[in-house]
Structure formats: C-alpha cells, structure tokens
PDB file of N, CA and C in Angstrom:
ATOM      1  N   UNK A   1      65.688 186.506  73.251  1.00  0.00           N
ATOM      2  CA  UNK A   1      64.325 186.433  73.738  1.00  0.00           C
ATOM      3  C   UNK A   1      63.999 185.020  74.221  1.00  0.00           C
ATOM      4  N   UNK A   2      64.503 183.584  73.579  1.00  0.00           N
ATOM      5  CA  UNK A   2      64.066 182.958  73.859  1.00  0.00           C
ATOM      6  C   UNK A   2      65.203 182.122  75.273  1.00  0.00           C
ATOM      7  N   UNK A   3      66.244 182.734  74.936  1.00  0.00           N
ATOM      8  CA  UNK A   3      66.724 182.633  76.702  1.00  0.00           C
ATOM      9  C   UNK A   3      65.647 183.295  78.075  1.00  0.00           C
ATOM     10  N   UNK A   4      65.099 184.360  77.671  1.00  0.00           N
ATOM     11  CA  UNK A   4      64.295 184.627  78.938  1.00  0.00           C
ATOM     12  C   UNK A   4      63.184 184.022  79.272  1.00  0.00           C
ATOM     13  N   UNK A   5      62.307 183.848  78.156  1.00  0.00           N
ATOM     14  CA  UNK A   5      61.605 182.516  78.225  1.00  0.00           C
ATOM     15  C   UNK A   5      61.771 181.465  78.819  1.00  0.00           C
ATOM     16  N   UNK A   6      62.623 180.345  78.618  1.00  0.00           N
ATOM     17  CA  UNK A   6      63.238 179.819  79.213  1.00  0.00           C
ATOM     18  C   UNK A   6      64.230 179.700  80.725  1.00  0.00           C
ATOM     19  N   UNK A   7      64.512 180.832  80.955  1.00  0.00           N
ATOM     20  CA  UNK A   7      64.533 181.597  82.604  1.00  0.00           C
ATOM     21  C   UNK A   7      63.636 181.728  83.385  1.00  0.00           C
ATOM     22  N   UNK A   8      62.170 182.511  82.942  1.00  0.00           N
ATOM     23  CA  UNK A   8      61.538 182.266  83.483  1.00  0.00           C
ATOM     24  C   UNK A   8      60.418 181.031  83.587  1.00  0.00           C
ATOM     25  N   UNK A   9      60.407 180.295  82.379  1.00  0.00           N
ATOM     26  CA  UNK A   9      59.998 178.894  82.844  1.00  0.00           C
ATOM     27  C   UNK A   9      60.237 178.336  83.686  1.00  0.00           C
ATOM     28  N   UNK A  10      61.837 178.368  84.094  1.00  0.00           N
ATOM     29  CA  UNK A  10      62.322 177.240  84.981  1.00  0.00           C
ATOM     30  C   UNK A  10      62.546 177.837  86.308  1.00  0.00           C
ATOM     31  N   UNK A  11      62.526 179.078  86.601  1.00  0.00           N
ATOM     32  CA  UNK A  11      62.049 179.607  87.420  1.00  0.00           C
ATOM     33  C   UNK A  11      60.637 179.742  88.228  1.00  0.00           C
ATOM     34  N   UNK A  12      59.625 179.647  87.346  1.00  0.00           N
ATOM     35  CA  UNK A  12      57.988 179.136  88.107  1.00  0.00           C
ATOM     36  C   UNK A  12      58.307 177.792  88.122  1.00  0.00           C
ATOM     37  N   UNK A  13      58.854 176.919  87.657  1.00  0.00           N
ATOM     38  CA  UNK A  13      58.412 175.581  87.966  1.00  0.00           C
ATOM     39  C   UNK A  13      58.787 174.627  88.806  1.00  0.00           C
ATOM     40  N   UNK A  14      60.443 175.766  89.314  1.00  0.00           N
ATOM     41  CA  UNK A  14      61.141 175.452  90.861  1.00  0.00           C
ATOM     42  C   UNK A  14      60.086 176.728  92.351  1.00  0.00           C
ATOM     43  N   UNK A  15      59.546 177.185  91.481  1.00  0.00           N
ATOM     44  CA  UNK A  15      58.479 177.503  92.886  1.00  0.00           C
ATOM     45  C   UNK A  15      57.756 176.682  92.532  1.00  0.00           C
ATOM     46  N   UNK A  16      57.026 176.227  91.476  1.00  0.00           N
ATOM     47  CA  UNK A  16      55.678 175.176  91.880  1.00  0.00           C
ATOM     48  C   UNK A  16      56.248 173.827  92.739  1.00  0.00           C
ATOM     49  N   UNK A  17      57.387 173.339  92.256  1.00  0.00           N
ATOM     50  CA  UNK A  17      57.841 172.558  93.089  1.00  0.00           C
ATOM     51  C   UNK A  17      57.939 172.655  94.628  1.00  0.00           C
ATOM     52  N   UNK A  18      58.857 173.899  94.775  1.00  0.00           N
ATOM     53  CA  UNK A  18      59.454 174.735  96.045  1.00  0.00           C
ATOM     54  C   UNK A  18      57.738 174.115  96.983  1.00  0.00           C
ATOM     55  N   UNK A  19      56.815 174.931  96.328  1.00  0.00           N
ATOM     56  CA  UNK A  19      55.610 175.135  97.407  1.00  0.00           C
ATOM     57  C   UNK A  19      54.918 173.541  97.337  1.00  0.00           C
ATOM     58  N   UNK A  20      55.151 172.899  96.267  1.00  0.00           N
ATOM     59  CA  UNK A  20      54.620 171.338  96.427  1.00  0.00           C
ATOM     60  C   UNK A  20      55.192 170.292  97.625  1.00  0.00           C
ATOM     61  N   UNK A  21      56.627 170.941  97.601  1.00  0.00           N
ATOM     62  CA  UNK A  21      57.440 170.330  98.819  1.00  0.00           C
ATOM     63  C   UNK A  21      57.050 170.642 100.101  1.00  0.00           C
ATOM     64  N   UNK A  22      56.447 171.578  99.761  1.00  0.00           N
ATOM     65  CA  UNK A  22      56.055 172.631 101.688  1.00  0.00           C
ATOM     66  C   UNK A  22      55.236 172.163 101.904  1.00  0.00           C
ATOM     67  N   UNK A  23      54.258 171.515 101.418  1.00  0.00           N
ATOM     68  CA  UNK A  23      52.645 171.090 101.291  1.00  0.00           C
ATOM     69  C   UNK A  23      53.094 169.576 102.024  1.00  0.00           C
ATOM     70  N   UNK A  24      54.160 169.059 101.511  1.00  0.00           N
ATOM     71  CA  UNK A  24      54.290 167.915 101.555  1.00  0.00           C
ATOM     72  C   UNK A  24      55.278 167.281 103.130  1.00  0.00           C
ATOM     73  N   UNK A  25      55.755 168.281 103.434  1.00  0.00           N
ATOM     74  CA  UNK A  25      56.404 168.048 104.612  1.00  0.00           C
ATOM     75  C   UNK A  25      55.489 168.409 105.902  1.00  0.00           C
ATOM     76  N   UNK A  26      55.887 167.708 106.894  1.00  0.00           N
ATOM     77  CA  UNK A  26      55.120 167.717 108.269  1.00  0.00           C
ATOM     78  C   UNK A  26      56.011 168.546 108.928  1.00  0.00           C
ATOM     79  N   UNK A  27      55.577 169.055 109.799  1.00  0.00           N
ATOM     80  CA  UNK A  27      56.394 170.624 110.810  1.00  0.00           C
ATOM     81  C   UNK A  27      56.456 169.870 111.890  1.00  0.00           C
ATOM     82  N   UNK A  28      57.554 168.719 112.022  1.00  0.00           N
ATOM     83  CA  UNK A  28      57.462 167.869 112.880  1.00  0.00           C
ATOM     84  C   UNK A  28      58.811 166.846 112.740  1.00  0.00           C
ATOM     85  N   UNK A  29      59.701 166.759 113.634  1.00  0.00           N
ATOM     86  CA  UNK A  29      60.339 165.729 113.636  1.00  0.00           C
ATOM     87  C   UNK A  29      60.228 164.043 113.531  1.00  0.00           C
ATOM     88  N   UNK A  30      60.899 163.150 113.514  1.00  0.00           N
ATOM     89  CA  UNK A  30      60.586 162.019 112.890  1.00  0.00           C
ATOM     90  C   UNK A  30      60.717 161.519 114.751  1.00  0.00           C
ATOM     91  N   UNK A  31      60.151 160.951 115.507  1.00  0.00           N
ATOM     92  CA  UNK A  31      60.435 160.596 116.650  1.00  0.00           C
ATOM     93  C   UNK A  31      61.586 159.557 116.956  1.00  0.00           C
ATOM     94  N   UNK A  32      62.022 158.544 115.994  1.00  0.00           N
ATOM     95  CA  UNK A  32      62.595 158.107 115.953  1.00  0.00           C
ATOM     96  C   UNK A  32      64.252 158.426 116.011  1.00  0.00           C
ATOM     97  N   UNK A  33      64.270 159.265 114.940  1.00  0.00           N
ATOM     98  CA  UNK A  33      65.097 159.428 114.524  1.00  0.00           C
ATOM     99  C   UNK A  33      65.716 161.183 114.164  1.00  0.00           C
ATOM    100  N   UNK A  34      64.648 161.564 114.306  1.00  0.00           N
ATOM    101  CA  UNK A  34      64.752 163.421 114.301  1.00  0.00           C
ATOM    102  C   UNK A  34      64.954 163.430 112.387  1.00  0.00           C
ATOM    103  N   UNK A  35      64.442 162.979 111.591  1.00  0.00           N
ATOM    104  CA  UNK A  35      64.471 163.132 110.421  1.00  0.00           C
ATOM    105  C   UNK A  35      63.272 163.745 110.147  1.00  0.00           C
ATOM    106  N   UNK A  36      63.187 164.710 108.692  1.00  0.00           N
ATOM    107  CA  UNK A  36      61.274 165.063 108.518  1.00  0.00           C
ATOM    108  C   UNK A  36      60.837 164.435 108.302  1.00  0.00           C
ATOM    109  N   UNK A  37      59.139 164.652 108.576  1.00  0.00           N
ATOM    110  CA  UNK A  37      58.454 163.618 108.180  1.00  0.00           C
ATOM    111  C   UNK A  37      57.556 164.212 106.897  1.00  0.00           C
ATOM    112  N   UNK A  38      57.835 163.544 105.869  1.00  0.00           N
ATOM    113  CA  UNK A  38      57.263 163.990 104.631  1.00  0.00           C
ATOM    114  C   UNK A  38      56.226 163.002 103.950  1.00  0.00           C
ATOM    115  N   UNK A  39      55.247 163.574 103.272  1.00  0.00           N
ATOM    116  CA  UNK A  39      54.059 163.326 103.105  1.00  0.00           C
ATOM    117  C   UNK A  39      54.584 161.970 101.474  1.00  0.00           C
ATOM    118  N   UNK A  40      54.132 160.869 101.601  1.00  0.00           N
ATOM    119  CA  UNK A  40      53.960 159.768 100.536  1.00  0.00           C
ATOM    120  C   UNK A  40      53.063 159.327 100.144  1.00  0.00           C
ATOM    121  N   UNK A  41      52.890 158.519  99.161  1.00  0.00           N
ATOM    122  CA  UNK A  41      51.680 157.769  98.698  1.00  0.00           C
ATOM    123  C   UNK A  41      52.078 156.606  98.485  1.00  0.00           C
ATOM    124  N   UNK A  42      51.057 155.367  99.082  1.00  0.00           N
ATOM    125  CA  UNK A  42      51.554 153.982  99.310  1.00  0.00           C
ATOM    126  C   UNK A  42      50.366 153.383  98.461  1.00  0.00           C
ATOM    127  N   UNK A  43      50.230 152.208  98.864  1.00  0.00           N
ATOM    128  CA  UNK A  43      49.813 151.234  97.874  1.00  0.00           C
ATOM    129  C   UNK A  43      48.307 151.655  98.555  1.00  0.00           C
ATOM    130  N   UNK A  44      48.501 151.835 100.101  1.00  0.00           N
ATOM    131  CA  UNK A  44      46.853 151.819 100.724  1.00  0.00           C
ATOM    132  C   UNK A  44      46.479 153.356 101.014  1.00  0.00           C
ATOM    133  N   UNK A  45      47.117 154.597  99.976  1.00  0.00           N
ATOM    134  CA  UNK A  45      46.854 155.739 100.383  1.00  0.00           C
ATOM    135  C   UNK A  45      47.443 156.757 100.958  1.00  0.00           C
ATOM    136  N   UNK A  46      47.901 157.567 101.307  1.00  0.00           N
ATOM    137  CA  UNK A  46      48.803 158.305 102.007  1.00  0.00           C
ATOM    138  C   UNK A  46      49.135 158.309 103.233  1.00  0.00           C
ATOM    139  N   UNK A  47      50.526 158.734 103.742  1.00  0.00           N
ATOM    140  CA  UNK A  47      51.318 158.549 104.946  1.00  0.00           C
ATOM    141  C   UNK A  47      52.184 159.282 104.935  1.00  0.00           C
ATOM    142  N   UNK A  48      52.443 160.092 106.059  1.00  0.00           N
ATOM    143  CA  UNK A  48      53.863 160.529 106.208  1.00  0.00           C
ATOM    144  C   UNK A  48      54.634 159.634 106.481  1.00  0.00           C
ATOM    145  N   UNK A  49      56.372 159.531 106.144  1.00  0.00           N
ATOM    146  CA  UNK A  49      56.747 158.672 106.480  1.00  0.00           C
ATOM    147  C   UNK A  49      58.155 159.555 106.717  1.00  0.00           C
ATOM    148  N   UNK A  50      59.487 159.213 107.178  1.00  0.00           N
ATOM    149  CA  UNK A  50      61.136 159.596 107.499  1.00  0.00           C
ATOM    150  C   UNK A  50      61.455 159.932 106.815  1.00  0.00           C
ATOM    151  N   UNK A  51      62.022 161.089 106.167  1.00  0.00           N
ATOM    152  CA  UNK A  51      63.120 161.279 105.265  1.00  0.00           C
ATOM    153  C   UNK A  51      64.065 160.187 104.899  1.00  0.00           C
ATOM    154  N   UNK A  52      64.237 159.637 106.338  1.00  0.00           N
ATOM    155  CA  UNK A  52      65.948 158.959 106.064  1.00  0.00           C
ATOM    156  C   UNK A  52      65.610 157.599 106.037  1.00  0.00           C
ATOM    157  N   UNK A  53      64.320 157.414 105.112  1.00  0.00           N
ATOM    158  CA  UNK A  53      64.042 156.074 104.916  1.00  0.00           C
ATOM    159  C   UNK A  53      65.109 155.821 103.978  1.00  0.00           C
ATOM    160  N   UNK A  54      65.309 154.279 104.078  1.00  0.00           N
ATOM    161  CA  UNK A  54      65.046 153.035 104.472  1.00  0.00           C
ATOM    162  C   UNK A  54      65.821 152.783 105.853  1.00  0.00           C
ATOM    163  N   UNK A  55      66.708 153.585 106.385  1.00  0.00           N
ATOM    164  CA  UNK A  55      67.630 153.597 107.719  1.00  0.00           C
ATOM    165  C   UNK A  55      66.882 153.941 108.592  1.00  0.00           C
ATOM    166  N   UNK A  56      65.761 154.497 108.824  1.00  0.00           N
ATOM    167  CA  UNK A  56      64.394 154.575 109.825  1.00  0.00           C
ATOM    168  C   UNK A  56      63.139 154.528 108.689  1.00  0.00           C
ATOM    169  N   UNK A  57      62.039 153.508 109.509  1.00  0.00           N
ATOM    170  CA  UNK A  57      60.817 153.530 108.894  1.00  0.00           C
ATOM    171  C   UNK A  57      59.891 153.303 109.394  1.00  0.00           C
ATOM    172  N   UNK A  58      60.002 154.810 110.204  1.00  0.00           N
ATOM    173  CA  UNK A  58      58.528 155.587 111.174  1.00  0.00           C
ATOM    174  C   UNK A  58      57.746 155.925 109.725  1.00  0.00           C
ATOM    175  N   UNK A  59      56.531 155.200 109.923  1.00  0.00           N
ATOM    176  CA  UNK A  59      55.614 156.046 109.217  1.00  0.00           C
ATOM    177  C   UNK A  59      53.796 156.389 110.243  1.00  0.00           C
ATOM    178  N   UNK A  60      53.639 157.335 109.482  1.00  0.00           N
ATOM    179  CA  UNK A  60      52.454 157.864 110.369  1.00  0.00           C
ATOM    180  C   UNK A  60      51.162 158.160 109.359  1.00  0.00           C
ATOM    181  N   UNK A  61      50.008 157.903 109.797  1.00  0.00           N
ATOM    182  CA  UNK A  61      48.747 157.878 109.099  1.00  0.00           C
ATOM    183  C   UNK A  61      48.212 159.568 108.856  1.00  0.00           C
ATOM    184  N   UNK A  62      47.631 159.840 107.644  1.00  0.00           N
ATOM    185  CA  UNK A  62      47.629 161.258 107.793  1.00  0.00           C
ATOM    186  C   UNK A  62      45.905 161.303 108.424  1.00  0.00           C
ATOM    187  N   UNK A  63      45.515 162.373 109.027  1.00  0.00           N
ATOM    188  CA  UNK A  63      44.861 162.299 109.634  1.00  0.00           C
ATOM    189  C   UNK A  63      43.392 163.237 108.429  1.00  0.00           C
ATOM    190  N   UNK A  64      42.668 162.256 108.702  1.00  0.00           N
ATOM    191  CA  UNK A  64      41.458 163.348 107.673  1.00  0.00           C
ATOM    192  C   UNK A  64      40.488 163.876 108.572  1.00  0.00           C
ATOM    193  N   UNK A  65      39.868 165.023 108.167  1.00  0.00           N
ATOM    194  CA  UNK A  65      38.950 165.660 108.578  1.00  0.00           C
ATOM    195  C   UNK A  65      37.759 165.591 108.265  1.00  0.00           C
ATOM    196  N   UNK A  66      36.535 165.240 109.161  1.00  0.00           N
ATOM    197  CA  UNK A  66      35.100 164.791 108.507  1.00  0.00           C
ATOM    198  C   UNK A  66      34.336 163.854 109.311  1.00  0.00           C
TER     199      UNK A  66
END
C-alpha cells in the first residue's frame, strides 16, 4: 500500500512540475541563437531569458498587462 502512495505522489508532482515548466517557457525561439526562451526571475523582476545561457544571453522583458 505504501508503494502506491508513493507512485502516485511522485507522479502528481512531475505533472505539477510538467505544467509549471509550460507556464514558464515562451512559444518562441531565442533570436539569437534558436534556443527557448524560458521565463526567470532576476534581481529586478522577471525576464525571459535563452536556455543555452551562459553561451547566449538574449534576455527579454516580460510584457505586463494594465
């Protein structure tokens, strides 16, 4: 019993991840470099920035609504 427990724990918590990652990536190539551009948090707030950072470091401002 407590193997399935444990199955399915770690099973929801690679989808909560799974869908945290989706949230977090841009549907968009890196212009630079054709890497994704995935969503970070910096010292001044959030940015997408390259996957293949530190070997490209396109970063881009996320854009707010309001």
């Amino acid at each position: 019993m407590k193997a399935v427990k444990q199955a399915t724990r770690s099973q929801t918590n690679s989808t909560k991840n799974r869908s945290r990652q989706d949230d977090s990536v841009l549907h968009r190539a890196c212009p630079k470099c054709n890497g994704k551009l995935t969503l970070k948090t910096g010292r001044y707030g959030k940015f997408y920035g390259c996957s293949h950072y530190p070997a490209c470091r396109y970063t881009e401002n996320v854009k707010v609504n309001g």
